[in-house]
C-alpha atoms as a PDB file:
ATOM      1  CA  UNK A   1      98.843 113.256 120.039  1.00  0.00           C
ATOM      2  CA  UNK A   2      99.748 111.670 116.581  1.00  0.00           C
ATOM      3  CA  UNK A   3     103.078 112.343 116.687  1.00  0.00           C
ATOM      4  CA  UNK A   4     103.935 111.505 120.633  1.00  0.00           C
ATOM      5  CA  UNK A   5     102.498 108.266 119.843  1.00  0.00           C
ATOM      6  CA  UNK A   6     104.924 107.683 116.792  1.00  0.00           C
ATOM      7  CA  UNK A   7     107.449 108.750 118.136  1.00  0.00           C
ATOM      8  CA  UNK A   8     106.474 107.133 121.488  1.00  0.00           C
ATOM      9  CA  UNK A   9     107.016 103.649 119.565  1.00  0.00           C
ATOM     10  CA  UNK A  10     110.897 104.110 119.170  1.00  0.00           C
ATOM     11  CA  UNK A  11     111.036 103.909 115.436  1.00  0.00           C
ATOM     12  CA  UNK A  12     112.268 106.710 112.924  1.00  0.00           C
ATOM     13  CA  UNK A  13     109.144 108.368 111.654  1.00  0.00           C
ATOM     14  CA  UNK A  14     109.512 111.174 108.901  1.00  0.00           C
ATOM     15  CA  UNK A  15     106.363 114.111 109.544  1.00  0.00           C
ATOM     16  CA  UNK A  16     105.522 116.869 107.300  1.00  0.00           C
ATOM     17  CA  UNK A  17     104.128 120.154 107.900  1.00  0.00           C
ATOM     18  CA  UNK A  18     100.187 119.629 108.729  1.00  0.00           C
ATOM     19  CA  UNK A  19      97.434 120.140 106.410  1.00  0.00           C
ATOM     20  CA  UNK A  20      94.688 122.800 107.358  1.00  0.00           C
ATOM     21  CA  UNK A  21      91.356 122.611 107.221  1.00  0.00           C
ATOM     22  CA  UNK A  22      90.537 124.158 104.054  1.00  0.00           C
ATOM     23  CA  UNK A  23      92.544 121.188 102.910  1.00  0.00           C
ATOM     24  CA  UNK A  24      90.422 118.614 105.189  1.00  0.00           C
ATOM     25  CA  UNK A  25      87.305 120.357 103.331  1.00  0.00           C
ATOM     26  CA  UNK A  26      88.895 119.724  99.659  1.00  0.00           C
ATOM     27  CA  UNK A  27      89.647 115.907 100.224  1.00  0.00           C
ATOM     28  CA  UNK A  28      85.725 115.548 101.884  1.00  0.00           C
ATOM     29  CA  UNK A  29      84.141 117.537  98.951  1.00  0.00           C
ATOM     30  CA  UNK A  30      86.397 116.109  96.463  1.00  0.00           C
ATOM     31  CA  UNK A  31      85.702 112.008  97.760  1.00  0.00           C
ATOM     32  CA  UNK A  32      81.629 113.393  98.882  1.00  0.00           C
ATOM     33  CA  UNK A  33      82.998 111.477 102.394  1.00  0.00           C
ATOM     34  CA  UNK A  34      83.116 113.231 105.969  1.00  0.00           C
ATOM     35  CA  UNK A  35      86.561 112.184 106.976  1.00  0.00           C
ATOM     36  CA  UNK A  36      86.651 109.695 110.078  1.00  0.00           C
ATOM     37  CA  UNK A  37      87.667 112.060 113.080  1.00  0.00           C
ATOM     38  CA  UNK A  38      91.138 110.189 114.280  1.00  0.00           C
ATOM     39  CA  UNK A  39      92.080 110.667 110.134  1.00  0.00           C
ATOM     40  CA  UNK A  40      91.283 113.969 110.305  1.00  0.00           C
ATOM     41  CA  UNK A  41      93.614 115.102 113.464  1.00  0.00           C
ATOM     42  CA  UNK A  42      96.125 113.268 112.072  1.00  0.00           C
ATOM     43  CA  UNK A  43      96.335 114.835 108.848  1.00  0.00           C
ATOM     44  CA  UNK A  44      95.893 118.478 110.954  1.00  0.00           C
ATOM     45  CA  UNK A  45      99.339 117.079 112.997  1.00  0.00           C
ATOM     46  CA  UNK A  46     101.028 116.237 109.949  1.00  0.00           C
ATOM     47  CA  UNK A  47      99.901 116.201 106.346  1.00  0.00           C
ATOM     48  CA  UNK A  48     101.692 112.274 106.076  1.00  0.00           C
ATOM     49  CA  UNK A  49     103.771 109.859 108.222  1.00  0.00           C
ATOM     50  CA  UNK A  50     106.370 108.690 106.511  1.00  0.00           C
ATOM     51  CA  UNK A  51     108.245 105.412 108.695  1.00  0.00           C
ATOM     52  CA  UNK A  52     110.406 102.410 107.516  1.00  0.00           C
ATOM     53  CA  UNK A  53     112.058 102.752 104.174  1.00  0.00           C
ATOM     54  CA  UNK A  54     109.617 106.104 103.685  1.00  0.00           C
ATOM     55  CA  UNK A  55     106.728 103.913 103.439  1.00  0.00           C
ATOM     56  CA  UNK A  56     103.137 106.476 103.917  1.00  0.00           C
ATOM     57  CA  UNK A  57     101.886 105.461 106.816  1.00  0.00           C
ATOM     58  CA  UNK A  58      99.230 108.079 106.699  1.00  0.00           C
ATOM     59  CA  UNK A  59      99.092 109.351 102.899  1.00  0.00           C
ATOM     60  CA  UNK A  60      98.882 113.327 102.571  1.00  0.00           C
ATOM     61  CA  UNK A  61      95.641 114.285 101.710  1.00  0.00           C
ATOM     62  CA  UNK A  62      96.564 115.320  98.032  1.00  0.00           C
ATOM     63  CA  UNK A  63      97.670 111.379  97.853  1.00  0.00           C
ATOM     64  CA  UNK A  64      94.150 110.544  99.766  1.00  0.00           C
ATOM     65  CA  UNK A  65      92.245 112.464  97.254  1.00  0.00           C
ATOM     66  CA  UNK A  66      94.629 111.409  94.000  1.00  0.00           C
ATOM     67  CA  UNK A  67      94.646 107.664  94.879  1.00  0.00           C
ATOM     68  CA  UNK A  68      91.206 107.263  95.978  1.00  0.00           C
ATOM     69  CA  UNK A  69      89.969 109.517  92.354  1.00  0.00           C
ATOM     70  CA  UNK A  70      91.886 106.805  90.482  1.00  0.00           C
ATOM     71  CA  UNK A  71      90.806 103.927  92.020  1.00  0.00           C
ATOM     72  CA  UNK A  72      87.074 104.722  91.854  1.00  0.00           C
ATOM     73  CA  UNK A  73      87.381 106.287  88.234  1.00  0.00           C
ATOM     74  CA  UNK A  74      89.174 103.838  86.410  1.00  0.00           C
ATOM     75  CA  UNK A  75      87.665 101.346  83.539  1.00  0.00           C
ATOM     76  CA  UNK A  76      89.995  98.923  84.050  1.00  0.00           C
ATOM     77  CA  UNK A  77      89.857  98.495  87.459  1.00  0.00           C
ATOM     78  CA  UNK A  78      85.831  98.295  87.077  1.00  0.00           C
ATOM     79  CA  UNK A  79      86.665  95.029  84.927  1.00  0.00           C
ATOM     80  CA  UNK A  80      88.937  93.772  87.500  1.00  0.00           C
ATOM     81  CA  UNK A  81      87.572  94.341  90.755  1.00  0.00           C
ATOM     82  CA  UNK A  82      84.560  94.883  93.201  1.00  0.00           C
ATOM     83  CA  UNK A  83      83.894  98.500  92.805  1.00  0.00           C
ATOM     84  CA  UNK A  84      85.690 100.991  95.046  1.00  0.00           C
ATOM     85  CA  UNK A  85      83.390 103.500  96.484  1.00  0.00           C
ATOM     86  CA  UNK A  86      82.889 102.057  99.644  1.00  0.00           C
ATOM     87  CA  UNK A  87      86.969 102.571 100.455  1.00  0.00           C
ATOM     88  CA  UNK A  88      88.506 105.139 101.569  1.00  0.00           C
ATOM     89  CA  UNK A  89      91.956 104.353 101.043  1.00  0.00           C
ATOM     90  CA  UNK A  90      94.394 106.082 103.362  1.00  0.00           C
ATOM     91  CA  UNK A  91      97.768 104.127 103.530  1.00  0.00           C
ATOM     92  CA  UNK A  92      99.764 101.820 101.341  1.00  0.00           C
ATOM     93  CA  UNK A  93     101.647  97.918 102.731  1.00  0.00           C
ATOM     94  CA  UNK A  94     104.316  99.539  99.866  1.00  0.00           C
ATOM     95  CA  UNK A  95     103.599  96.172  97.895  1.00  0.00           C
ATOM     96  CA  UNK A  96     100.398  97.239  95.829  1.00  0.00           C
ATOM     97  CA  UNK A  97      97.909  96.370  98.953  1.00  0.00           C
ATOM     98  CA  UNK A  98      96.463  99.402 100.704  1.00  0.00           C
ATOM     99  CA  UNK A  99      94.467 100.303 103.943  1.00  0.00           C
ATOM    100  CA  UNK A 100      91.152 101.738 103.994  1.00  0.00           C
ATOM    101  CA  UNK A 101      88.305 103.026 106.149  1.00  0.00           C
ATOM    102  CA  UNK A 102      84.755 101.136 104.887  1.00  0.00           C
ATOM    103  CA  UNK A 103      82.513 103.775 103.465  1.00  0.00           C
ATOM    104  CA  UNK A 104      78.618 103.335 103.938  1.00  0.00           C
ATOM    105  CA  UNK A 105      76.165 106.551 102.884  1.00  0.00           C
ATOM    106  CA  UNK A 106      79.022 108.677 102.350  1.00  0.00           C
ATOM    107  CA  UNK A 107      80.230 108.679 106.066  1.00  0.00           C
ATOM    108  CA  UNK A 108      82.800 106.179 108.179  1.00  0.00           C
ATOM    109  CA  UNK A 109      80.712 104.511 110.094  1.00  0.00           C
ATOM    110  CA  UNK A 110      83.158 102.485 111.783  1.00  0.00           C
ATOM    111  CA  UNK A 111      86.901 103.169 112.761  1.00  0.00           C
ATOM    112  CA  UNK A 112      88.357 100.053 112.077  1.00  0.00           C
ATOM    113  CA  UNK A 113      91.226  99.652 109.166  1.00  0.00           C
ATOM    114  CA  UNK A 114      90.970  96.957 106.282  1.00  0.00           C
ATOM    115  CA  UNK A 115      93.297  96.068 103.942  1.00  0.00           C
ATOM    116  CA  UNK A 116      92.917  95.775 100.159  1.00  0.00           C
ATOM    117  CA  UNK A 117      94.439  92.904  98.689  1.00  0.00           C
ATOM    118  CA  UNK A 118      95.465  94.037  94.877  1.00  0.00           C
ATOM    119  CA  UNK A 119      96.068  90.377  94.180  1.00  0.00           C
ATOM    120  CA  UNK A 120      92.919  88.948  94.977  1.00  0.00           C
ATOM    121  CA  UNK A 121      90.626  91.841  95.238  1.00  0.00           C
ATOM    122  CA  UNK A 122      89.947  90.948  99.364  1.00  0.00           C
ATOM    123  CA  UNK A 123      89.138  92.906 101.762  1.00  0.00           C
ATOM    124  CA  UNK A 124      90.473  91.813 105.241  1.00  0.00           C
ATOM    125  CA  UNK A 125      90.138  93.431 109.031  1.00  0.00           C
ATOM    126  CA  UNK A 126      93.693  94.332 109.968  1.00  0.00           C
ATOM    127  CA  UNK A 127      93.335  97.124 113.198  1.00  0.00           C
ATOM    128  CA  UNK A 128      90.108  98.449 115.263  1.00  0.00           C
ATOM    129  CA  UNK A 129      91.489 102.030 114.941  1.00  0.00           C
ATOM    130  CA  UNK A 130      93.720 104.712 113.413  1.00  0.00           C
ATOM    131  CA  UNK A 131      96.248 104.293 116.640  1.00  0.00           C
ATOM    132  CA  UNK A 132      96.158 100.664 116.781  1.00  0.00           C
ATOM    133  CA  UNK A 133      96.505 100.389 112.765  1.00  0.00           C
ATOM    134  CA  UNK A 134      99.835 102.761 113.597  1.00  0.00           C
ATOM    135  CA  UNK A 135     101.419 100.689 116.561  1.00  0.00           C
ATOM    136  CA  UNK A 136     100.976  97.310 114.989  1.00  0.00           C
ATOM    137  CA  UNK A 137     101.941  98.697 111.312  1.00  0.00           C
ATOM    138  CA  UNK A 138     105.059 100.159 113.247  1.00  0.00           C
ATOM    139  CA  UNK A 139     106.192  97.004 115.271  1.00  0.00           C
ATOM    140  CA  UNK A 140     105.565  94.532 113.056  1.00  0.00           C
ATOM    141  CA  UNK A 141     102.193  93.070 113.860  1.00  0.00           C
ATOM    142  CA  UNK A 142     100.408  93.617 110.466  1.00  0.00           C
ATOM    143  CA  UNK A 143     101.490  91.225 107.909  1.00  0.00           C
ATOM    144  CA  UNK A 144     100.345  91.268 104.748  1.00  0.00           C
END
């Protein structure tokens, strides 16, 4: 479904082999978070999307689990911004501001994306899904 979409948009999307779910199970032990279901059977269609310029649309899940370790682990980042455990970062805009699901209780409660603004520390409503968050991302609609 993931990748008929993509590709259904007429742009030049790059897919890599898809992750299994032992790997699904390591990135939702390793962030304690049960993985929003459209995040999930993308990542079993292809372990990252890759589009424009090689830009992650959808991170791999060793990125998912690397970024989002980093991000809630480091001091610095404790000193410089709200804290990040209620993210679960999943893409990047490629200019330091990434998307994210909003965490509450350890579960995604809702399936819209947000963006993280690196600059300012926001936190802004960009798409009201996975799919949408693709086609607008894709053709231009998100700007950030």
């Amino acid at each position: 479904m993931w990748k008929s979409l993509i590709e259904g948009l007429g742009k030049d999307c790059r897919f890599v082999p898809q992750a299994n779910d032992s790997e699904i199970s390591e990135v939702e032990d390793r962030l304690s978070i049960s993985l929003p279901e459209p995040l999930k059977g993308c990542l079993l269609e292809s372990n990252g999307i890759f589009g424009e310029y090689d830009l992650g649309l959808v991170w791999s899940v060793e990125r998912i689990i690397a970024t989002n370790t980093e991000f809630r682990g480091n001091k610095d980042f404790s000193e410089l911004y709200m804290p990040f455990d209620s993210l679960l970062f999943f893409a990047d805009a490629g200019n330091g501001d990434q998307f994210f699901f909003p965490i509450q209780n350890g579960k995604v409660r809702r399936e819209d994306i947000f963006i993280w603004s690196h600059e300012d520390d926001s936190r802004n409503w960009v798409a009201p899904s996975l799919q949408k968050y693709i086609e607008w991302w894709v053709e231009g609609k998100i700007n950030v």
